[in-house]
Protein backbone atom coordinates (compact mmCIF):
# COMPACT_ATOMS: atom_id res chain seq x y z
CA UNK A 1 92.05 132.16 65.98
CA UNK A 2 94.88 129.53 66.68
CA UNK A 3 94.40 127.13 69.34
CA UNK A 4 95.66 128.44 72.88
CA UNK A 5 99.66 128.12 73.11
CA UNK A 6 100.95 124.91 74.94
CA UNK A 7 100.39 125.34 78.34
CA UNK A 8 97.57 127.80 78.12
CA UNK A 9 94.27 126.87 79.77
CA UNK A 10 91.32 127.28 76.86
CA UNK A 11 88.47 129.09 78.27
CA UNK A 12 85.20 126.82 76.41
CA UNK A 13 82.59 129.11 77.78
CA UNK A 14 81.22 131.96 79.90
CA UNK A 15 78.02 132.00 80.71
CA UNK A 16 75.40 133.88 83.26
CA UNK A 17 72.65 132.32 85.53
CA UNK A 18 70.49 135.23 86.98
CA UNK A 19 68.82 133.15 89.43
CA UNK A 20 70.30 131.82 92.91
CA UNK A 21 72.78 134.72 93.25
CA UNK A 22 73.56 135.81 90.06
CA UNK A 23 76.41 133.70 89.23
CA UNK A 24 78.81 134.18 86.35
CA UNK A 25 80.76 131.05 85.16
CA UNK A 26 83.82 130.57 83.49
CA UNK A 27 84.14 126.74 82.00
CA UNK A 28 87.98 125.73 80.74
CA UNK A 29 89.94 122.73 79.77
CA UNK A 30 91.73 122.79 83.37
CA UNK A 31 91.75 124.72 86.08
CA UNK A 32 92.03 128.24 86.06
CA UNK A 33 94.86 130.96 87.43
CA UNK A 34 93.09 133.93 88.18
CA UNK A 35 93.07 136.88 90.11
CA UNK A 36 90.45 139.98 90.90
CA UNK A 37 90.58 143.44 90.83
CA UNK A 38 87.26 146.16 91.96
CA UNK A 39 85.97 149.09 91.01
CA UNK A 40 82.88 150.80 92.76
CA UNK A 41 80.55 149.62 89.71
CA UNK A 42 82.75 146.62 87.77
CA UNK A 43 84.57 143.59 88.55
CA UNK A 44 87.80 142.76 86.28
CA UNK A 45 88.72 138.57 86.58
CA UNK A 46 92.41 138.16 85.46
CA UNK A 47 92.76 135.05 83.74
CA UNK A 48 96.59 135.38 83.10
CA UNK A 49 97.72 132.24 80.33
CA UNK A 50 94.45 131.37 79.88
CA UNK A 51 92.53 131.91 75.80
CA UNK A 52 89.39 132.06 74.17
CA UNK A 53 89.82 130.08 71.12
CA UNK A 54 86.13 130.46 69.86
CA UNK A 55 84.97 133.95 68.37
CA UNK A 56 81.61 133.63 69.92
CA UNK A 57 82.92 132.69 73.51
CA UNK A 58 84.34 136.33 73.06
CA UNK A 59 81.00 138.16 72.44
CA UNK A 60 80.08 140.12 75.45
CA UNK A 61 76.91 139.24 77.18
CA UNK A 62 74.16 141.69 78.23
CA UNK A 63 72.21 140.77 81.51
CA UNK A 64 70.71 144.08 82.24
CA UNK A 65 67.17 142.41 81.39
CA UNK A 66 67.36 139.63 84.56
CA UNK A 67 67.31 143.09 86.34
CA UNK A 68 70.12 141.83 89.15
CA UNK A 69 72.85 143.36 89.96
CA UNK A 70 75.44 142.28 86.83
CA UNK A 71 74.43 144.44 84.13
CA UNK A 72 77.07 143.34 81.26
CA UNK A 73 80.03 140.92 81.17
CA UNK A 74 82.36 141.57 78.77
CA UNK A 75 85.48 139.13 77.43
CA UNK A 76 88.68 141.03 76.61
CA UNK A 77 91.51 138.74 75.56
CA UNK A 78 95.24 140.01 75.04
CA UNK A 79 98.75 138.72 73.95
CA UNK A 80 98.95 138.12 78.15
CA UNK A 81 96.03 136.01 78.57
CA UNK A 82 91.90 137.11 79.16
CA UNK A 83 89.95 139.55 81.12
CA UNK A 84 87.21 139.10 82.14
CA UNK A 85 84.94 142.87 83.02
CA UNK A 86 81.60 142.14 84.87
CA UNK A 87 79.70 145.93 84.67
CA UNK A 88 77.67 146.20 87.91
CA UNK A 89 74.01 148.32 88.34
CA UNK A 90 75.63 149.07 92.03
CA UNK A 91 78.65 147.97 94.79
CA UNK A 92 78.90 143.91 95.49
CA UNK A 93 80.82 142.08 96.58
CA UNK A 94 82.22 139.38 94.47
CA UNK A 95 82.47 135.54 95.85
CA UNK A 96 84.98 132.39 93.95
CA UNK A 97 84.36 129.47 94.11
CA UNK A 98 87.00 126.37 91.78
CA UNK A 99 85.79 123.57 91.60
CA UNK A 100 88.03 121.75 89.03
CA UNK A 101 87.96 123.83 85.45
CA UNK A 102 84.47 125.48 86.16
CA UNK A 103 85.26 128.94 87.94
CA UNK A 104 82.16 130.57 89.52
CA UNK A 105 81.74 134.07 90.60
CA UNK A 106 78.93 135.27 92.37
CA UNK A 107 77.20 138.74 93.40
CA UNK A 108 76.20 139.82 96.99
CA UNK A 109 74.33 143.62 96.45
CA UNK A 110 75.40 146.48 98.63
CA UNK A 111 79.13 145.91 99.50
């Protein structure tokens, strides 16, 4: 895949840390645009202008073994930008945090 167009963020990693809150992270070049949108059982992260220009950063990621409450977090990237779905075992709510180009979303059971 081509490099991300001029003026598109490049998303250099997602990644999942199952202790301390189950946090997923979202590493880029710069910081991020992004917006969120809930379902009863997933979480979709709108990354609008934003690409994943390596084919493994792409591969979805199955947490269901850390047993928390994120059971699968799936990249979907389209002519529009990247998606982001985080499949939930039950209701959260979801927490941001920015801090510069790392992006952090974490998981509060029971919402």
């Amino acid at each position: 895949m081509p490099p991300p167009a001029k003026g598109h963020a490049a998303i250099t990693g997602i990644g999942f840390r199952p202790q301390s809150g189950r946090e997923l992270i979202v590493r880029s070049d710069r910081p991020l645009r992004y917006g969120v949108s809930s379902l009863e059982r997933a979480v979709l992260l709108h990354l609008p202008d934003a690409a994943i220009p390596l084919a493994n950063n792409r591969r979805p990621l199955d947490t269901r073994f850390f047993g928390g409450t994120v059971q699968r977090i799936v990249p979907l990237q389209h002519s529009g930008g990247t998606e982001v779905r985080i499949e939930l075992r039950e209701p959260a709510e979801v927490h941001l945090n920015q801090s510069g180009s790392l992006l952090t979303l974490s998981f509060t059971p029971g919402s």
